[in-house]
PDB file of N, CA and C in Angstrom:
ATOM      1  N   UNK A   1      -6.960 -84.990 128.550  1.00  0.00           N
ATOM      2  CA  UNK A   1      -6.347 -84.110 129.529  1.00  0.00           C
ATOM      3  C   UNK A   1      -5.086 -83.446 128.984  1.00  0.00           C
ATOM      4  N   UNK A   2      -4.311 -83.976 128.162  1.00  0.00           N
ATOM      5  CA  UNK A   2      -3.344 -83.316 127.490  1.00  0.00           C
ATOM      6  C   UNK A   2      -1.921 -84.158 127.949  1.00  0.00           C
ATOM      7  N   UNK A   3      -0.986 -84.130 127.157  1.00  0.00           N
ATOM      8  CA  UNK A   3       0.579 -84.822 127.398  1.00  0.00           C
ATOM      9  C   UNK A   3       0.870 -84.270 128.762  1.00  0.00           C
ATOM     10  N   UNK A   4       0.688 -83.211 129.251  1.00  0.00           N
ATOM     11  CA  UNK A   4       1.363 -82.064 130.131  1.00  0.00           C
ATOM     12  C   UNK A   4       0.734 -82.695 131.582  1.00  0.00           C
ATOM     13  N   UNK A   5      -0.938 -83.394 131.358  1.00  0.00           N
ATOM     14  CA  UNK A   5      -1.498 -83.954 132.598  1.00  0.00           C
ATOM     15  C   UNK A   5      -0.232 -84.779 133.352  1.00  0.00           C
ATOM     16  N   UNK A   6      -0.317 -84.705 134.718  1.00  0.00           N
ATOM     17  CA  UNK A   6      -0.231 -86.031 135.476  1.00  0.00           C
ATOM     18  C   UNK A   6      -0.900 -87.064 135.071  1.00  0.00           C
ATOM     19  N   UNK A   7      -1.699 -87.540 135.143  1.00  0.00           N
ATOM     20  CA  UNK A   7      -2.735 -88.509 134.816  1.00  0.00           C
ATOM     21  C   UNK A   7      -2.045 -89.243 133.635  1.00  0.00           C
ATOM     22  N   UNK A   8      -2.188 -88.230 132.551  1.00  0.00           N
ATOM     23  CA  UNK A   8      -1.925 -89.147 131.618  1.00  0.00           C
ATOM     24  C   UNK A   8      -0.635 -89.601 131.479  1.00  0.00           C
ATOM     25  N   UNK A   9       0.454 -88.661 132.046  1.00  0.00           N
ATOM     26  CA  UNK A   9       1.583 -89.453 132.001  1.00  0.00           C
ATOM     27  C   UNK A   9       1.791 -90.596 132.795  1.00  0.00           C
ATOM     28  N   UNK A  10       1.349 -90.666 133.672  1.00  0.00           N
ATOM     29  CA  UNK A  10       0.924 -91.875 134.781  1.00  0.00           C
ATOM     30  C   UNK A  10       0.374 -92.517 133.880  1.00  0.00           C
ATOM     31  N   UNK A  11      -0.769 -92.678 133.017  1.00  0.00           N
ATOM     32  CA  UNK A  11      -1.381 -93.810 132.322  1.00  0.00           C
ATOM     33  C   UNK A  11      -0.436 -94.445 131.430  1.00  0.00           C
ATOM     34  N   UNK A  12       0.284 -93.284 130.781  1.00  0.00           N
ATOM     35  CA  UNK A  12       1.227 -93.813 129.723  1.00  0.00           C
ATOM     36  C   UNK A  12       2.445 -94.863 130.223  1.00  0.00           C
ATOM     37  N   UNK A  13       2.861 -94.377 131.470  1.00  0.00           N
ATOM     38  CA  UNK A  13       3.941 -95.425 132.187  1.00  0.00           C
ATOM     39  C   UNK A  13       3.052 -96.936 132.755  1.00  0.00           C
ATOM     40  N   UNK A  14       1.791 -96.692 133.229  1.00  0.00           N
ATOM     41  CA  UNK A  14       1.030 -97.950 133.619  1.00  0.00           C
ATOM     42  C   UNK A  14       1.193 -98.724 132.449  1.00  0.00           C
ATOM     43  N   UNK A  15       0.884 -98.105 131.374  1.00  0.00           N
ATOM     44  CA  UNK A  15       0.480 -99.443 130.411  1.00  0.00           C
ATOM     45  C   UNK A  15       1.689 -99.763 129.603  1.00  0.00           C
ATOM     46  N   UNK A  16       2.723 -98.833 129.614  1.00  0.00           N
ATOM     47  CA  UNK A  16       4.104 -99.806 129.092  1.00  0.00           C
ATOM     48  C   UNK A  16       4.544-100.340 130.102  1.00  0.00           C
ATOM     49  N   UNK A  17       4.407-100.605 131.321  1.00  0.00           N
ATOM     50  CA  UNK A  17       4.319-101.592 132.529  1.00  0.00           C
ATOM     51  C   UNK A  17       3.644-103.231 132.196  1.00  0.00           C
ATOM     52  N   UNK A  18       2.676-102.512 132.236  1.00  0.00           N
ATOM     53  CA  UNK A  18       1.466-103.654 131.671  1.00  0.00           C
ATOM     54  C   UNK A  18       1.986-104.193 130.397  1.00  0.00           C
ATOM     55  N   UNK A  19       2.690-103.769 129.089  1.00  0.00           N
ATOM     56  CA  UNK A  19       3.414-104.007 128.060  1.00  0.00           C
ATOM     57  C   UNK A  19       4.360-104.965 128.459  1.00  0.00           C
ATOM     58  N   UNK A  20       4.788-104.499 129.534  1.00  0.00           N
ATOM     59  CA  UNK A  20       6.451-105.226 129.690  1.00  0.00           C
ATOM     60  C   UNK A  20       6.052-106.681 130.551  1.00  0.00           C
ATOM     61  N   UNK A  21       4.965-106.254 131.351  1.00  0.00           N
ATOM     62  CA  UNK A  21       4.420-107.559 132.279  1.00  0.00           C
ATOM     63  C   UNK A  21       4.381-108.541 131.238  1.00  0.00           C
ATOM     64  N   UNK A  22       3.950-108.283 130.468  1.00  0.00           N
ATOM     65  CA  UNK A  22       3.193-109.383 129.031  1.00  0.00           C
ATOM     66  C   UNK A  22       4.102-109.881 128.311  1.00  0.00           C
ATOM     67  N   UNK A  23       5.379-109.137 128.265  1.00  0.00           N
ATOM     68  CA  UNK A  23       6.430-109.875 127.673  1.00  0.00           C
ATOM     69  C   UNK A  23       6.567-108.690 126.468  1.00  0.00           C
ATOM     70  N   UNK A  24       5.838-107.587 126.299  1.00  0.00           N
ATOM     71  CA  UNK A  24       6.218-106.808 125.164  1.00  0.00           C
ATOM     72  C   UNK A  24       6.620-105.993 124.896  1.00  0.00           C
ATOM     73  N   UNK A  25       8.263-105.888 125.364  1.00  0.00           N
ATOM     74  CA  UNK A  25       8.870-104.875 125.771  1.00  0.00           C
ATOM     75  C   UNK A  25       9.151-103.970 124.350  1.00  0.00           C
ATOM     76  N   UNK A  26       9.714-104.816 123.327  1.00  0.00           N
ATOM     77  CA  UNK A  26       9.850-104.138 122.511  1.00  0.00           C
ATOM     78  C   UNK A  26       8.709-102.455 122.252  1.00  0.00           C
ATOM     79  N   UNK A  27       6.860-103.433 122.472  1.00  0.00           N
ATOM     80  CA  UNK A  27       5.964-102.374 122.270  1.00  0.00           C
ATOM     81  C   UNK A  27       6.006-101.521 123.270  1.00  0.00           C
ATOM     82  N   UNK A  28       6.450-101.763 124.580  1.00  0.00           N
ATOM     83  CA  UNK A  28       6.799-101.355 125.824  1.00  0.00           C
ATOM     84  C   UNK A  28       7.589 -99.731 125.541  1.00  0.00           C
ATOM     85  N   UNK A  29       8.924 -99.989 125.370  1.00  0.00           N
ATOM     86  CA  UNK A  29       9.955 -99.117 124.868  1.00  0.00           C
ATOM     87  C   UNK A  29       9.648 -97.680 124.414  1.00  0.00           C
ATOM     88  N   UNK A  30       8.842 -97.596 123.526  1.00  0.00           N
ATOM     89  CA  UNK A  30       8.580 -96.140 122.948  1.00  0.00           C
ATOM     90  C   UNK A  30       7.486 -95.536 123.912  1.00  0.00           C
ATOM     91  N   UNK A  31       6.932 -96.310 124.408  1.00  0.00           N
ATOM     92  CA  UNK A  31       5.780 -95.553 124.746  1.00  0.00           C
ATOM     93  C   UNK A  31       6.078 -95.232 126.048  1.00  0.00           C
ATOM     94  N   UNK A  32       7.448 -95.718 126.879  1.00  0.00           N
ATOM     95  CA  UNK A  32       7.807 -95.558 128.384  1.00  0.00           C
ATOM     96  C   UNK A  32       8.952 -94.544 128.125  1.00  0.00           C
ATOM     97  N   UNK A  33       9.991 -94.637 127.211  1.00  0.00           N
ATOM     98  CA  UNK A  33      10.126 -93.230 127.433  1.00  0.00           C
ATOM     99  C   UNK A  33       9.686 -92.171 126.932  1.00  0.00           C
ATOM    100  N   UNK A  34       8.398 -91.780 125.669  1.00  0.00           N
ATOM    101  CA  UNK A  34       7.887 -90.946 125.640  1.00  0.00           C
ATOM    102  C   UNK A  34       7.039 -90.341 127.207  1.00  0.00           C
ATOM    103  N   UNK A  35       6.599 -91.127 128.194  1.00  0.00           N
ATOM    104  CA  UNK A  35       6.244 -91.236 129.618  1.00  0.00           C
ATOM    105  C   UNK A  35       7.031 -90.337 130.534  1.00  0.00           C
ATOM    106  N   UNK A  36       8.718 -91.473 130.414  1.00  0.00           N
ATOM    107  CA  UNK A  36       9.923 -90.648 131.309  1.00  0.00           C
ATOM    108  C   UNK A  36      10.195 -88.902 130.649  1.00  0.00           C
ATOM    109  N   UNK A  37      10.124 -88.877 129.590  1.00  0.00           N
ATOM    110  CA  UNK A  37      10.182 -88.104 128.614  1.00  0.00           C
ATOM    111  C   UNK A  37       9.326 -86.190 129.263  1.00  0.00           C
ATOM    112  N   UNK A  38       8.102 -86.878 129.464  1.00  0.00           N
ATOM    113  CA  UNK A  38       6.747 -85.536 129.658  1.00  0.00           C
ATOM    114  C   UNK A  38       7.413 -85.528 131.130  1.00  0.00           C
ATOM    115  N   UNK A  39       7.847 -86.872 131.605  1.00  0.00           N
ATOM    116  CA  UNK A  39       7.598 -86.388 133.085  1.00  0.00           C
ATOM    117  C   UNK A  39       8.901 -85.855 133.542  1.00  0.00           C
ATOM    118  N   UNK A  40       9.874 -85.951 132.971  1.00  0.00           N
ATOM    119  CA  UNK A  40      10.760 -85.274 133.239  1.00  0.00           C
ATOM    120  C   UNK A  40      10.652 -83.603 133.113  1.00  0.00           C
ATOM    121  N   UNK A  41      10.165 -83.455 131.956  1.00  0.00           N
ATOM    122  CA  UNK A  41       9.831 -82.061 131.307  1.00  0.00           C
ATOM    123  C   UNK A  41       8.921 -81.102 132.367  1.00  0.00           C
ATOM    124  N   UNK A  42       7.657 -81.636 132.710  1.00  0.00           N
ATOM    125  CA  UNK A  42       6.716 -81.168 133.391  1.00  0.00           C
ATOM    126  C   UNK A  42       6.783 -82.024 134.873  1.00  0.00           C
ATOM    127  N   UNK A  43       7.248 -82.357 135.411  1.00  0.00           N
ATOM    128  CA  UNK A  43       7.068 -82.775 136.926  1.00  0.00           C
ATOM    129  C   UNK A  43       8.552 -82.099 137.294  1.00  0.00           C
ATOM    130  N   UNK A  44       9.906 -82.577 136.565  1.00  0.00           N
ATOM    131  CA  UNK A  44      10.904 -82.570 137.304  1.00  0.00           C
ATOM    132  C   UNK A  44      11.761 -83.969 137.527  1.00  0.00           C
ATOM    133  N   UNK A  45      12.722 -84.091 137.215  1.00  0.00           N
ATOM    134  CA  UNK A  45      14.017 -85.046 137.805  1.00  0.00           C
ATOM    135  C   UNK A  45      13.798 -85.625 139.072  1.00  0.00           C
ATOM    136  N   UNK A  46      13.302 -85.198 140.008  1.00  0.00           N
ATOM    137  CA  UNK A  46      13.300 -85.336 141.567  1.00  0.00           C
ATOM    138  C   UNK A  46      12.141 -85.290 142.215  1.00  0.00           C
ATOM    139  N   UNK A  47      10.679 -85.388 140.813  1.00  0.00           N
ATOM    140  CA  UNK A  47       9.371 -85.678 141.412  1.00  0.00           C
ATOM    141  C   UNK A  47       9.675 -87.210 141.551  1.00  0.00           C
ATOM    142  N   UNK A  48       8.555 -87.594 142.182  1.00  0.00           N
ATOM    143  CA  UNK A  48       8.422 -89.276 142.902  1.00  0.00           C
ATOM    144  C   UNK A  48       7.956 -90.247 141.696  1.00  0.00           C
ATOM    145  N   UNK A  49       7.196 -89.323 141.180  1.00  0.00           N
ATOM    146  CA  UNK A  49       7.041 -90.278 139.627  1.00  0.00           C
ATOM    147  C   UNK A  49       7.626 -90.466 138.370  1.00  0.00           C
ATOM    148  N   UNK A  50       8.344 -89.544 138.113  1.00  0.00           N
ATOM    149  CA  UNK A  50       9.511 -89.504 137.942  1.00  0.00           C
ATOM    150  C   UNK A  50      10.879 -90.442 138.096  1.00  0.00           C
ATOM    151  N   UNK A  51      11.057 -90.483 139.368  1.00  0.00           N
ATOM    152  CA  UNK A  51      11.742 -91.382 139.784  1.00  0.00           C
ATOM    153  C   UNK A  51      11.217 -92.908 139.735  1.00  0.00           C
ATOM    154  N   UNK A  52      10.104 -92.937 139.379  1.00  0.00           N
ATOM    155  CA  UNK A  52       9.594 -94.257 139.873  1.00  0.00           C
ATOM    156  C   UNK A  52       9.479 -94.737 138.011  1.00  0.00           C
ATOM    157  N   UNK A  53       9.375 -93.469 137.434  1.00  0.00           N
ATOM    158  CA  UNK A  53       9.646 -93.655 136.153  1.00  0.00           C
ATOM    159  C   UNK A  53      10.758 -94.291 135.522  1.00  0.00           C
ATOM    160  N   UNK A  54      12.221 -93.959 136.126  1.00  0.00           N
ATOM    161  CA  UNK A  54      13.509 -94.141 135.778  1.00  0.00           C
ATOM    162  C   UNK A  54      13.511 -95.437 136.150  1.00  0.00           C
ATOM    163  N   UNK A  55      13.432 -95.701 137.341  1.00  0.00           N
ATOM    164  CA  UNK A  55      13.636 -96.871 137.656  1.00  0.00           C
ATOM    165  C   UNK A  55      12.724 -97.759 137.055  1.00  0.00           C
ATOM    166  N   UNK A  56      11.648 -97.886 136.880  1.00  0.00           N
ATOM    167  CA  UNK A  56      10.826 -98.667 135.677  1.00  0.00           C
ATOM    168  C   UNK A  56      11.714 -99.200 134.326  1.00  0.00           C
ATOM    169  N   UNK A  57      12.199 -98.122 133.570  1.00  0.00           N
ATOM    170  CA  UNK A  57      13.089 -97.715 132.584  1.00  0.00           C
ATOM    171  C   UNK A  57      13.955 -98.858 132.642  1.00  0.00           C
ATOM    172  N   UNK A  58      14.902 -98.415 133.894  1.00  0.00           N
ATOM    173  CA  UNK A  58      16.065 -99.362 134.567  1.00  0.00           C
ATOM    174  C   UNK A  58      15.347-100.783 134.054  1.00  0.00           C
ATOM    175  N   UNK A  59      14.257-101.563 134.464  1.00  0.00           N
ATOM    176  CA  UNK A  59      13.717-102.860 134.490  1.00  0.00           C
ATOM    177  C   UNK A  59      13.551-102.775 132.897  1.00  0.00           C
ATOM    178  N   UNK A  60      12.809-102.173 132.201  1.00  0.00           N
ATOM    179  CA  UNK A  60      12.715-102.569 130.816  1.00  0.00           C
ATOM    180  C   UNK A  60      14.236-102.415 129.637  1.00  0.00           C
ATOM    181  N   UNK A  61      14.919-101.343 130.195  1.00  0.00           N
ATOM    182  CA  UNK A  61      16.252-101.767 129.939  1.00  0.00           C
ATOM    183  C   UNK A  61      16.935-102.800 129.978  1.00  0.00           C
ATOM    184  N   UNK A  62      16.419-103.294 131.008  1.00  0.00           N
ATOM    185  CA  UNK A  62      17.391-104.911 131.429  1.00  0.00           C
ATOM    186  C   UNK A  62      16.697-106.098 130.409  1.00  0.00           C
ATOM    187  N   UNK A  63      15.568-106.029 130.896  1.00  0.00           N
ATOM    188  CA  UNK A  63      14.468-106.672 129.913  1.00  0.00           C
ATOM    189  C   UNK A  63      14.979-106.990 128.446  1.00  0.00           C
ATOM    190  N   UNK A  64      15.385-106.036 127.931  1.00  0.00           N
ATOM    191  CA  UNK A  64      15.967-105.743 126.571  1.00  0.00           C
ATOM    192  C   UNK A  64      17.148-105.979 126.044  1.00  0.00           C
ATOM    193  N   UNK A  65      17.551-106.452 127.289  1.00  0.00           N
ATOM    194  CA  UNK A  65      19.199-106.598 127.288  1.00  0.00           C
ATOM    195  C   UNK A  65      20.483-105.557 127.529  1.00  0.00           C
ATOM    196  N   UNK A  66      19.788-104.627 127.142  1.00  0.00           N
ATOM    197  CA  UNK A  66      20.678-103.145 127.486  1.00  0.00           C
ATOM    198  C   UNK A  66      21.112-102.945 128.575  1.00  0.00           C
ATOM    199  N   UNK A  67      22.030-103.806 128.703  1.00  0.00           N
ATOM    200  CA  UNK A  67      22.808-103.900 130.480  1.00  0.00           C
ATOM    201  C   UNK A  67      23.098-102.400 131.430  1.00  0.00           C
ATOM    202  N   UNK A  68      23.962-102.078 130.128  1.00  0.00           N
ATOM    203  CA  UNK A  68      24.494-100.571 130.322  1.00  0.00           C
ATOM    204  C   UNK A  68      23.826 -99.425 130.569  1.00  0.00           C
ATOM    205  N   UNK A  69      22.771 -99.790 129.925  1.00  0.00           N
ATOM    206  CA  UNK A  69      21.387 -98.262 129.754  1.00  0.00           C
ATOM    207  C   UNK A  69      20.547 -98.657 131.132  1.00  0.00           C
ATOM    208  N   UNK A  70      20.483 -99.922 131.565  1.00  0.00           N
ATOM    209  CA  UNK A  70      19.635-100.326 132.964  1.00  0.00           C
ATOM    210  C   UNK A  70      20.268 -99.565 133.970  1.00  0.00           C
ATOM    211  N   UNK A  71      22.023 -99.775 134.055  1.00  0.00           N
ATOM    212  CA  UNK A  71      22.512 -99.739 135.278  1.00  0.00           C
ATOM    213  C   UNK A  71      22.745 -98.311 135.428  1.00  0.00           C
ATOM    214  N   UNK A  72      22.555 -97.433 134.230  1.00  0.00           N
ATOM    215  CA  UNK A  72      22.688 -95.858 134.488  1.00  0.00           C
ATOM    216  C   UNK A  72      21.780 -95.324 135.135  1.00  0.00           C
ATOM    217  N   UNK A  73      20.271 -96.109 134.874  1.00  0.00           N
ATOM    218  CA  UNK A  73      19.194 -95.807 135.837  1.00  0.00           C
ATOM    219  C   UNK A  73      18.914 -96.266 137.176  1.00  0.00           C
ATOM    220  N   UNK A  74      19.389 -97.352 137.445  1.00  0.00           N
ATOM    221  CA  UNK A  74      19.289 -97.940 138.735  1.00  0.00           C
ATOM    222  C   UNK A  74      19.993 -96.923 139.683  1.00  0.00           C
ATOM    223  N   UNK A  75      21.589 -96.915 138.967  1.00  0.00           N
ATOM    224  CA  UNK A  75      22.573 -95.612 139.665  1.00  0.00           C
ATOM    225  C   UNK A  75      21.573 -94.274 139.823  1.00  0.00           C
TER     226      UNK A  75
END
């Protein structure tokens, strides 16, 4: 469908979800914000998935230890 799909950016955030469920955040990481990344670009800041993106982010940030980089997204 292409980077630009919904779909696939939705797939791409499911499965660094599914990454992070498992404990593999590290593998998690690149592939969630290349995710936040499209969907920022092509949905918008203030679409719902999007947002649901950031805040994801926020959790694998924390995950990682990156206290600071979590709480910019939670905010």
């Amino acid at each position: 469908l292409g980077d630009a799909h919904l779909q696939t950016i939705i797939a791409m955030s499911n499965l660094s979800e599914i990454l992070r469920s498992r404990g593999k955040n590290s593998e998690a990481a690149p592939l969630h914000e290349e995710s936040l990344t499209l969907s920022r670009q092509f949905l918008g800041n203030e679409h719902p998935d999007t947002l649901s993106s950031i805040h994801n982010m926020g959790g694998l940030q924390f995950a990682l230890g990156d206290y600071h980089s979590s709480e910019a997204c939670y905010r």
